[in-house]
Protein backbone atom coordinates (compact mmCIF):
# COMPACT_ATOMS: atom_id res chain seq x y z
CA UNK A 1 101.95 175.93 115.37
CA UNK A 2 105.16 175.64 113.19
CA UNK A 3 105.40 173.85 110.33
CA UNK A 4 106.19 170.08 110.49
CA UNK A 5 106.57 166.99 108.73
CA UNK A 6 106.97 163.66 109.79
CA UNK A 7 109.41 160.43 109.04
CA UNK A 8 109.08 157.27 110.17
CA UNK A 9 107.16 157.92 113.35
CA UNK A 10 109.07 161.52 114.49
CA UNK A 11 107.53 164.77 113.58
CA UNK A 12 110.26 167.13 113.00
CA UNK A 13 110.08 171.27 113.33
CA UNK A 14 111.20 172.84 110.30
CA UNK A 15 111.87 175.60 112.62
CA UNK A 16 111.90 175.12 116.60
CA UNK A 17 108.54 175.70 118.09
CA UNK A 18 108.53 177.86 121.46
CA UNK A 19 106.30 176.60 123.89
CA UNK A 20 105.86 176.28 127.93
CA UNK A 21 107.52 173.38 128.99
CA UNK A 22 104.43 172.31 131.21
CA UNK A 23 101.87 172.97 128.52
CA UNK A 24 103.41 171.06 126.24
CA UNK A 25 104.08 167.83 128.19
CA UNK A 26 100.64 168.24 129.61
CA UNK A 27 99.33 168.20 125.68
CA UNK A 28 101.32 165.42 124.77
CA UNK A 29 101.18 162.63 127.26
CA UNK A 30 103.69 159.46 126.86
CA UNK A 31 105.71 160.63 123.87
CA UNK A 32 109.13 161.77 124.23
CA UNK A 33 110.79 165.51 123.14
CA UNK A 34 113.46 167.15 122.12
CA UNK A 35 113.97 170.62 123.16
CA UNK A 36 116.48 173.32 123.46
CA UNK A 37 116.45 175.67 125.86
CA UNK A 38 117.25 179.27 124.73
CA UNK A 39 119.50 180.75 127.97
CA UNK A 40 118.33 184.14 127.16
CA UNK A 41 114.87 183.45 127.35
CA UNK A 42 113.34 185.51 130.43
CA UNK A 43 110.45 183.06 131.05
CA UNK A 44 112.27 180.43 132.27
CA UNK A 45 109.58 177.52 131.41
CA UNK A 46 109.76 178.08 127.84
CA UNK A 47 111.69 175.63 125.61
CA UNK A 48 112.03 175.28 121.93
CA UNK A 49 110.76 171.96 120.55
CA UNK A 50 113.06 170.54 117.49
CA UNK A 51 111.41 166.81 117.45
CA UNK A 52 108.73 164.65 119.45
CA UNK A 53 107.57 161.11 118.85
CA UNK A 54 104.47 160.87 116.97
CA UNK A 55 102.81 158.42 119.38
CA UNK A 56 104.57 156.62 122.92
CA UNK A 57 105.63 153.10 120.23
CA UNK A 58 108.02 155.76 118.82
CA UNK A 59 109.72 156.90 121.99
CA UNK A 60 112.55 154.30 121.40
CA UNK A 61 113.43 155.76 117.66
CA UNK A 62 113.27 159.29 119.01
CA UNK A 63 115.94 158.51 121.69
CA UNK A 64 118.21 157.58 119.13
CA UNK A 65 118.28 160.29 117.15
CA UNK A 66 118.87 162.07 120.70
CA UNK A 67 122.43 160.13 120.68
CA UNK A 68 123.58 161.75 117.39
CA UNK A 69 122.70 165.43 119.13
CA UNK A 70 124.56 167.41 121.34
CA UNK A 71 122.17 170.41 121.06
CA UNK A 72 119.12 169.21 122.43
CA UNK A 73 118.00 167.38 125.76
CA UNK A 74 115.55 164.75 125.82
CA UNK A 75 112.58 164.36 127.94
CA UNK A 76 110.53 161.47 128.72
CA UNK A 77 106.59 161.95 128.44
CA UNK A 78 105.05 161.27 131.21
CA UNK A 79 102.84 157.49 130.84
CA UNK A 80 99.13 157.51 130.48
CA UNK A 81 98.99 155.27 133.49
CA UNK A 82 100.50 157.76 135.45
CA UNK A 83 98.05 160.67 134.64
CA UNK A 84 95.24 158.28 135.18
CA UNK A 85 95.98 157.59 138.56
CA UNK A 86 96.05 161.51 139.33
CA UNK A 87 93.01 162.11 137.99
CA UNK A 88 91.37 159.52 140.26
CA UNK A 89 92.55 160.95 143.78
């Protein structure tokens, strides 16, 4: 993986990191992203991740730092509670 470093609860991407879309909200359930999307990628899944919330009580932080941006979009992880419920039918 790219390297990072974190402040105050948002790990940023010194460089964006490519990764599939569904991998990567798969590996990192109920914290928030921020991604751009490169048009000229073929594969159309993949996404470039600038920043992501170290843990779900940082969500609120990251989506302010999404307001400043007019680069990026912002996705919402999807909640433990959700993926739990899945995984039991």
């Amino acid at each position: 993986m790219s390297e990072t470093y974190e402040k105050d609860g948002i790990i940023y991407f010194k460089e964006p990191f490519r990764a599939d879309f569904w991998e990567w909200i798969d590996e990192h359930i109920g914290v928030d992203t921020m991604f751009i999307k490169n048009p000229v990628e073929l594969e159309e899944d993949i996404i470039y991740v600038v920043v992501y919330a170290k843990d779900k009580g940082n969500n609120a932080k990251l989506s302010e730092i999404n307001r400043s941006r007019q680069d990026t979009t912002l996705v919402r992880g999807i909640p433990e509670e959700e993926v739990c419920s899945i995984d039991s039918i």
